[in-house]
PDB file of N, CA and C in Angstrom:
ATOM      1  N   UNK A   1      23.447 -13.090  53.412  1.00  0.00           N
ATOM      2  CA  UNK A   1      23.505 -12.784  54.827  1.00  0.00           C
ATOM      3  C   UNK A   1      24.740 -11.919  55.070  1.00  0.00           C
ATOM      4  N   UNK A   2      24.588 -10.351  55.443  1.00  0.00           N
ATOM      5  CA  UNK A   2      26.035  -9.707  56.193  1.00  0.00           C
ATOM      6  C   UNK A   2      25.922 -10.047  57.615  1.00  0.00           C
ATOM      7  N   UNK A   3      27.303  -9.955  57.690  1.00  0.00           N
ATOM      8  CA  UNK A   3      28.108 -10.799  59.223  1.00  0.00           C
ATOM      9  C   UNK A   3      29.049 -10.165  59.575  1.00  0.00           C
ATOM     10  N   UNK A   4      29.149  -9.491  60.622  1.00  0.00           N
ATOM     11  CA  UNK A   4      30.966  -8.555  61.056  1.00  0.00           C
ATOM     12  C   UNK A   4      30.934  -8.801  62.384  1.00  0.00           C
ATOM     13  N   UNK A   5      32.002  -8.504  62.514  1.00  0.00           N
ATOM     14  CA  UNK A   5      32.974  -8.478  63.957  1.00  0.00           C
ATOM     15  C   UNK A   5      33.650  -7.600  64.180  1.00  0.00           C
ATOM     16  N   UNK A   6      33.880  -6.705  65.280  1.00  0.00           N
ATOM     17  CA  UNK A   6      34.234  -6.122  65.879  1.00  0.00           C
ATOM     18  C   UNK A   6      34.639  -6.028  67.319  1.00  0.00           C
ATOM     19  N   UNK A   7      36.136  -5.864  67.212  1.00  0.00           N
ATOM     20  CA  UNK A   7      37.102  -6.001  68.834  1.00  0.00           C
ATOM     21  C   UNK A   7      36.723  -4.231  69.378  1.00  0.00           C
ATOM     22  N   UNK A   8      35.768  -4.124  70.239  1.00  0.00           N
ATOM     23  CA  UNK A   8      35.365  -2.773  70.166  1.00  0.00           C
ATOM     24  C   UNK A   8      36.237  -2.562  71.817  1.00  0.00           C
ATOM     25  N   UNK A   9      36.595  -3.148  72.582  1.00  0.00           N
ATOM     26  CA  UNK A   9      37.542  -2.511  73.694  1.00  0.00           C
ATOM     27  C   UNK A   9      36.715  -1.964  74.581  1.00  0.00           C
ATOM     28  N   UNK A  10      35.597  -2.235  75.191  1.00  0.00           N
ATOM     29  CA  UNK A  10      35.162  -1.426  76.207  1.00  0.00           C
ATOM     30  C   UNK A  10      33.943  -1.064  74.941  1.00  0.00           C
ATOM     31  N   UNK A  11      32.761  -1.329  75.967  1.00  0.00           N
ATOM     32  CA  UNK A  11      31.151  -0.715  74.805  1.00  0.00           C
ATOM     33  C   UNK A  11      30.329   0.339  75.884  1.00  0.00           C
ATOM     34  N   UNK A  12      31.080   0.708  77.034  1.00  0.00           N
ATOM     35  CA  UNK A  12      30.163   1.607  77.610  1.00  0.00           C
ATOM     36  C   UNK A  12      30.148   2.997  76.554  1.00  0.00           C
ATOM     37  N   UNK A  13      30.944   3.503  76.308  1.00  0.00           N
ATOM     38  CA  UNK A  13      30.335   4.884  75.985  1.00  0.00           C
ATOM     39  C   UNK A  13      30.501   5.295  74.501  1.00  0.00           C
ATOM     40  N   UNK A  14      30.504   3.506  73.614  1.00  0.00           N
ATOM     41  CA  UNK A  14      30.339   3.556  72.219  1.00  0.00           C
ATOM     42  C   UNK A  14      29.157   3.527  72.002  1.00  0.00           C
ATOM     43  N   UNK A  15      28.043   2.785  72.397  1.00  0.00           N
ATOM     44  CA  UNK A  15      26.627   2.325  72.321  1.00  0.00           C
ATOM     45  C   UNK A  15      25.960   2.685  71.217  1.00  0.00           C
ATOM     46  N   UNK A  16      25.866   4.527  71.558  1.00  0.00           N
ATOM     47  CA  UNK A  16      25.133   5.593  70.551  1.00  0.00           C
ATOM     48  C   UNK A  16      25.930   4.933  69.106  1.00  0.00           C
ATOM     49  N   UNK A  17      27.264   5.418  68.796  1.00  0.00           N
ATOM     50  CA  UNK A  17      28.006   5.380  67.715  1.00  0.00           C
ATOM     51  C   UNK A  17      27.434   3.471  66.953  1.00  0.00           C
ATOM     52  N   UNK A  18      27.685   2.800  68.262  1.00  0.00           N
ATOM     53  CA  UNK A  18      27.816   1.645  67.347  1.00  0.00           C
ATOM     54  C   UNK A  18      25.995   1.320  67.040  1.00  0.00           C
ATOM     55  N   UNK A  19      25.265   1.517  67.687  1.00  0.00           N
ATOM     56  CA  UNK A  19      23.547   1.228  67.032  1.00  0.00           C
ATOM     57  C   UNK A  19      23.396   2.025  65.596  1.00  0.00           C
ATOM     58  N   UNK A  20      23.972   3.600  65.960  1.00  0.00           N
ATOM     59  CA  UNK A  20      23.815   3.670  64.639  1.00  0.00           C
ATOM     60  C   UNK A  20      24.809   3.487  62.929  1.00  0.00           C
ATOM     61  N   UNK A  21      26.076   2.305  63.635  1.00  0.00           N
ATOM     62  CA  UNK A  21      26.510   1.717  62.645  1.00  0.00           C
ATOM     63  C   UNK A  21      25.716   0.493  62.288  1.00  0.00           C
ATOM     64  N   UNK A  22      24.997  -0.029  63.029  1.00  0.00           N
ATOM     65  CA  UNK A  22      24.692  -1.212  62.831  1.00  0.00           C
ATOM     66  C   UNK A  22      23.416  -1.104  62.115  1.00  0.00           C
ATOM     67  N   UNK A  23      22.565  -0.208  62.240  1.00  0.00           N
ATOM     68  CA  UNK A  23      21.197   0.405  61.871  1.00  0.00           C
ATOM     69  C   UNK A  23      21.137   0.948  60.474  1.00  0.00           C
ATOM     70  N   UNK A  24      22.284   1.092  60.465  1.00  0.00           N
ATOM     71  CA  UNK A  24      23.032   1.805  59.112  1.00  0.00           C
ATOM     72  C   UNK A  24      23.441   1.111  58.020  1.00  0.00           C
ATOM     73  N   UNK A  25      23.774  -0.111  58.475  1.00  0.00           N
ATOM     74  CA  UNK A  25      24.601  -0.989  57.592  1.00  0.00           C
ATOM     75  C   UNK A  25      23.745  -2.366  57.218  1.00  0.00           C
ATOM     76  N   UNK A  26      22.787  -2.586  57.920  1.00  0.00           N
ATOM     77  CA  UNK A  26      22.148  -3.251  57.882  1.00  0.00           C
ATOM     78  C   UNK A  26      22.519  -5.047  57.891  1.00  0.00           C
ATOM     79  N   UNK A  27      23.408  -5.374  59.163  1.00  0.00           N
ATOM     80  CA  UNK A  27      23.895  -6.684  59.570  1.00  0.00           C
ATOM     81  C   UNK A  27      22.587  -7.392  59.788  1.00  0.00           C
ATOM     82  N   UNK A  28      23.230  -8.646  59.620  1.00  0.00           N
ATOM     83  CA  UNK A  28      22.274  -9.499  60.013  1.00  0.00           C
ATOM     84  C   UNK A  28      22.698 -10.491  61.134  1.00  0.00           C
ATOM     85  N   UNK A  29      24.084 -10.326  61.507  1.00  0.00           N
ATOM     86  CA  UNK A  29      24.759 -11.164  62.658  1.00  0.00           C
ATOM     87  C   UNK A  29      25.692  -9.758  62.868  1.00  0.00           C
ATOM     88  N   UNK A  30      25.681  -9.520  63.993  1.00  0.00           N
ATOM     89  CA  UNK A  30      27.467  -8.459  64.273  1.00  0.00           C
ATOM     90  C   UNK A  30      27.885  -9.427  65.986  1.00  0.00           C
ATOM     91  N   UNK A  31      28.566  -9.559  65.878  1.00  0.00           N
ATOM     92  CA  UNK A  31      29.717  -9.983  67.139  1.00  0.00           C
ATOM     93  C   UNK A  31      30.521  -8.917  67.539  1.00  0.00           C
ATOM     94  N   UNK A  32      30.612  -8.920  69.019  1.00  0.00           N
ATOM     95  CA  UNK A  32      31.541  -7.589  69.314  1.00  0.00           C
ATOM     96  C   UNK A  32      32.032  -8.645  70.494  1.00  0.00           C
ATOM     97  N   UNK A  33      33.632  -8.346  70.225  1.00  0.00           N
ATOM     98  CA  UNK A  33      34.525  -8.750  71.097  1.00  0.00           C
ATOM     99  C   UNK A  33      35.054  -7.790  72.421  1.00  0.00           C
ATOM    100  N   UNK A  34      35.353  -7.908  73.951  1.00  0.00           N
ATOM    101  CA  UNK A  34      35.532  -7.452  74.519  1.00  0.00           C
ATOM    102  C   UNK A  34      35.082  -6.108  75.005  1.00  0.00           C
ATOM    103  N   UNK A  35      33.949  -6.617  74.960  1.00  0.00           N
ATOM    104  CA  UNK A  35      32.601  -5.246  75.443  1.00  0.00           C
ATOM    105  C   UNK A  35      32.787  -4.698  77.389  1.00  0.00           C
ATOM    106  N   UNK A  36      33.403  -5.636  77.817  1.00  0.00           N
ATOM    107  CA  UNK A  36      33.782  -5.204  79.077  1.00  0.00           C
ATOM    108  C   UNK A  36      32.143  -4.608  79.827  1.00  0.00           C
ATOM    109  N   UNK A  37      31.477  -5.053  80.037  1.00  0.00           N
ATOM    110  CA  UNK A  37      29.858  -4.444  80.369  1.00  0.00           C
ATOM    111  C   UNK A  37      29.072  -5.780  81.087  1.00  0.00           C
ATOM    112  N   UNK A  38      28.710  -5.346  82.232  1.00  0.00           N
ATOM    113  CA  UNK A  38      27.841  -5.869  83.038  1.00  0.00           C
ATOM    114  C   UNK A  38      27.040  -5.779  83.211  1.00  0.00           C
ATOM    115  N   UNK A  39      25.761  -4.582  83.085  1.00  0.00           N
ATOM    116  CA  UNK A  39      24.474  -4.568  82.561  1.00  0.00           C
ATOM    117  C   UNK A  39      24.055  -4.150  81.685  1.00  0.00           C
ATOM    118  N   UNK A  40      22.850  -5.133  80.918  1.00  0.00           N
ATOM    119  CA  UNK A  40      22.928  -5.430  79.753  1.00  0.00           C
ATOM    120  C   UNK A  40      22.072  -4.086  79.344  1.00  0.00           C
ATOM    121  N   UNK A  41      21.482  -3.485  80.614  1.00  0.00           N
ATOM    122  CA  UNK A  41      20.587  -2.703  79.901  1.00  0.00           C
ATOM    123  C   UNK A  41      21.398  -2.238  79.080  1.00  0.00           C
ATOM    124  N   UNK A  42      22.952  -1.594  79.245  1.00  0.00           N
ATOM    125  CA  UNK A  42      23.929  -0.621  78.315  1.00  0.00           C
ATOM    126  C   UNK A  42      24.444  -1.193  76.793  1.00  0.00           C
ATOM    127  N   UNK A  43      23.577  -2.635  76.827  1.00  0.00           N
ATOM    128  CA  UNK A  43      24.219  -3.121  75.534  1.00  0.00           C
ATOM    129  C   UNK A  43      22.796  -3.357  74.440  1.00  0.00           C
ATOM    130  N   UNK A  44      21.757  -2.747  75.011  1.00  0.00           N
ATOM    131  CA  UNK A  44      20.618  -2.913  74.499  1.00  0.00           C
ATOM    132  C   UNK A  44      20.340  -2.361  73.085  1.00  0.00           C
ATOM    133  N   UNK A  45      20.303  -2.711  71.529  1.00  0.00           N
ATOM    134  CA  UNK A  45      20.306  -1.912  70.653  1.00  0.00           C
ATOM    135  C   UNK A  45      19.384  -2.222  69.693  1.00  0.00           C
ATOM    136  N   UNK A  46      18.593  -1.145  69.549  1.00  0.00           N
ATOM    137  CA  UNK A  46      17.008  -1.156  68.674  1.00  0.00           C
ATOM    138  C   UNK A  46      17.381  -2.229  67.448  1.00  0.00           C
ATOM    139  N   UNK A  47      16.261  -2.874  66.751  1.00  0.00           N
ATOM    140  CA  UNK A  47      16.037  -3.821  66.104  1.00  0.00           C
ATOM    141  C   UNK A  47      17.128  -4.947  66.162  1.00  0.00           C
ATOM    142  N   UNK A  48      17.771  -5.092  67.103  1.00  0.00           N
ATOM    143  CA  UNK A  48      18.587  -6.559  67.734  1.00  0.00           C
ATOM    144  C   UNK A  48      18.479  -6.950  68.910  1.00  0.00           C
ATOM    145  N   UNK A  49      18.101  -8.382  68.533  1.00  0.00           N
ATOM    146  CA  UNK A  49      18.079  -9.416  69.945  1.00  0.00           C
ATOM    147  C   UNK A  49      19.814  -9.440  70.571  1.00  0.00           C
ATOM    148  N   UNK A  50      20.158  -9.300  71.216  1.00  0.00           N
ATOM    149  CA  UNK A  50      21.193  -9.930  72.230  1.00  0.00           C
ATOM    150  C   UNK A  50      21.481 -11.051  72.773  1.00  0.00           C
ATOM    151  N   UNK A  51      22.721 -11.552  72.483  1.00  0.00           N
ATOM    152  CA  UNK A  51      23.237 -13.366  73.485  1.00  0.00           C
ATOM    153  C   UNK A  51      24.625 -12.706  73.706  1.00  0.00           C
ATOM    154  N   UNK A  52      24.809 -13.049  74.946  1.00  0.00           N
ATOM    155  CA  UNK A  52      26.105 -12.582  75.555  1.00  0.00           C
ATOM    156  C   UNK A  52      26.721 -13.741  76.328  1.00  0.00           C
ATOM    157  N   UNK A  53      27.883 -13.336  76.775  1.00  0.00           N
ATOM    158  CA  UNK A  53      28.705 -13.947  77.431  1.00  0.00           C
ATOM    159  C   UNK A  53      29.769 -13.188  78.072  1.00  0.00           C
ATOM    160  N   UNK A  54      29.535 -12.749  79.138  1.00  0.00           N
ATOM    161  CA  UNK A  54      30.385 -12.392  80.441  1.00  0.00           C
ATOM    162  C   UNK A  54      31.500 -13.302  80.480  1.00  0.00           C
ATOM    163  N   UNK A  55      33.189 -12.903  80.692  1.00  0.00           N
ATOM    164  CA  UNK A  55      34.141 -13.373  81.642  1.00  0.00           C
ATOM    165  C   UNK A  55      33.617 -12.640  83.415  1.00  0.00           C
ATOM    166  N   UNK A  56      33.937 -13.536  83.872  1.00  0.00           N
ATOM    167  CA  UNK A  56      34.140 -13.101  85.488  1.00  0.00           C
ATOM    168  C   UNK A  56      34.661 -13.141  86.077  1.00  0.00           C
ATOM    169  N   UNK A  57      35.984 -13.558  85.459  1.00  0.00           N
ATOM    170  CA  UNK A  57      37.373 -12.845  86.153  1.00  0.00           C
ATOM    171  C   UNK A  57      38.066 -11.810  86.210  1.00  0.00           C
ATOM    172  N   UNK A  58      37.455 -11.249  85.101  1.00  0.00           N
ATOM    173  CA  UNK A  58      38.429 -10.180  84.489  1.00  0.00           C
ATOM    174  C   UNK A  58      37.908  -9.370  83.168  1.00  0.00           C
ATOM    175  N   UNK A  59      38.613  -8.769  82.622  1.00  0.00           N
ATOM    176  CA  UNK A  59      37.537  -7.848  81.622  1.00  0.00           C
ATOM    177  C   UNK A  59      37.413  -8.786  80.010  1.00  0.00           C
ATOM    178  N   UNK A  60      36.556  -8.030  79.411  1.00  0.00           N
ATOM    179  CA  UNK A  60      36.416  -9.358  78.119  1.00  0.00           C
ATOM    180  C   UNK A  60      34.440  -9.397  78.042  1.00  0.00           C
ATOM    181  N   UNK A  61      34.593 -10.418  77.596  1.00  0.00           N
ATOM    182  CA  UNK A  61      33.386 -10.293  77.123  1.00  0.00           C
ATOM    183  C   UNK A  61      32.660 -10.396  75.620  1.00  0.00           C
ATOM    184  N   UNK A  62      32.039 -11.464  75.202  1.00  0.00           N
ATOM    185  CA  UNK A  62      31.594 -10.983  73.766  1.00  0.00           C
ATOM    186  C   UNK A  62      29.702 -11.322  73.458  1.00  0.00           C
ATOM    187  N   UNK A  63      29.547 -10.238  72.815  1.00  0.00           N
ATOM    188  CA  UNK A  63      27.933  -9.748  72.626  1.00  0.00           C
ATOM    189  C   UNK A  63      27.562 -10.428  71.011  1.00  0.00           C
ATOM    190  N   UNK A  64      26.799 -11.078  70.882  1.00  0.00           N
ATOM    191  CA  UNK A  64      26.372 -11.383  69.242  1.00  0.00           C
ATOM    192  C   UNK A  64      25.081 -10.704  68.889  1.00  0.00           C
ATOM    193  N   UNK A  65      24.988 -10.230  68.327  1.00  0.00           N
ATOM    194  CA  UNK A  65      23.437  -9.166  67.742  1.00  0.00           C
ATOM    195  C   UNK A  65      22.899  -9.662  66.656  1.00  0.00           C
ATOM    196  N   UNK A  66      21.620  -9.985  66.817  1.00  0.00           N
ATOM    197  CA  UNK A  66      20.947 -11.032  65.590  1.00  0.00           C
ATOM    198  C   UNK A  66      20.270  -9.773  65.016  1.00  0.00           C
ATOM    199  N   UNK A  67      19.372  -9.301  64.082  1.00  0.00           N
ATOM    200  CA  UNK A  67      18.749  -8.584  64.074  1.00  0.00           C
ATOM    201  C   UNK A  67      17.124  -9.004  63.754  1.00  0.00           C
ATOM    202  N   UNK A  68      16.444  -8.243  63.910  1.00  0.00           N
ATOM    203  CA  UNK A  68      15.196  -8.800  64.371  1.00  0.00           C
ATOM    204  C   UNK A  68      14.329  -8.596  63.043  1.00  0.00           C
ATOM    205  N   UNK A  69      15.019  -8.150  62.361  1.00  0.00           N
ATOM    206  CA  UNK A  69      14.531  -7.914  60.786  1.00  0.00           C
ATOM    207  C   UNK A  69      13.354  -6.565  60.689  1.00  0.00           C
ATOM    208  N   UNK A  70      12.916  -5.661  61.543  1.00  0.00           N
ATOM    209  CA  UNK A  70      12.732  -4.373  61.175  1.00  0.00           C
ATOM    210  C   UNK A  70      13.183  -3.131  60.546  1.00  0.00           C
TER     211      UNK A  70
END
């Protein structure tokens, strides 16, 4: 099983870059710390399911990406 993490600082206008690291590398869990993003449509990434968790106080945030095995 590959597994990574990444403190990516803000995921609005990485998206492109990071699907096709992830598409690339072929994870089977990735975690991204402090995605700062409120709709999810912007965190949506081909062959991974999404579970998130919003702060709502303040910025933060972390996204786990399963992959869906395609």
């Amino acid at each position: 099983m590959k597994i990574g993490i990444l403190n990516i600082n803000s995921l609005r206008n990485k998206i492109n870059e990071l699907e096709y690291f992830l598409n690339g590398n072929n994870f089977h869990v990735f975690s991204l710390n402090e995605t700062k993003v409120k709709d999810i449509n912007l965190m949506s990434i081909s062959n991974y399911s999404l579970l998130r968790n919003d702060r709502t106080n303040r910025g933060g945030g972390v996204a786990i990406n399963f992959s869906t095995g395609n």
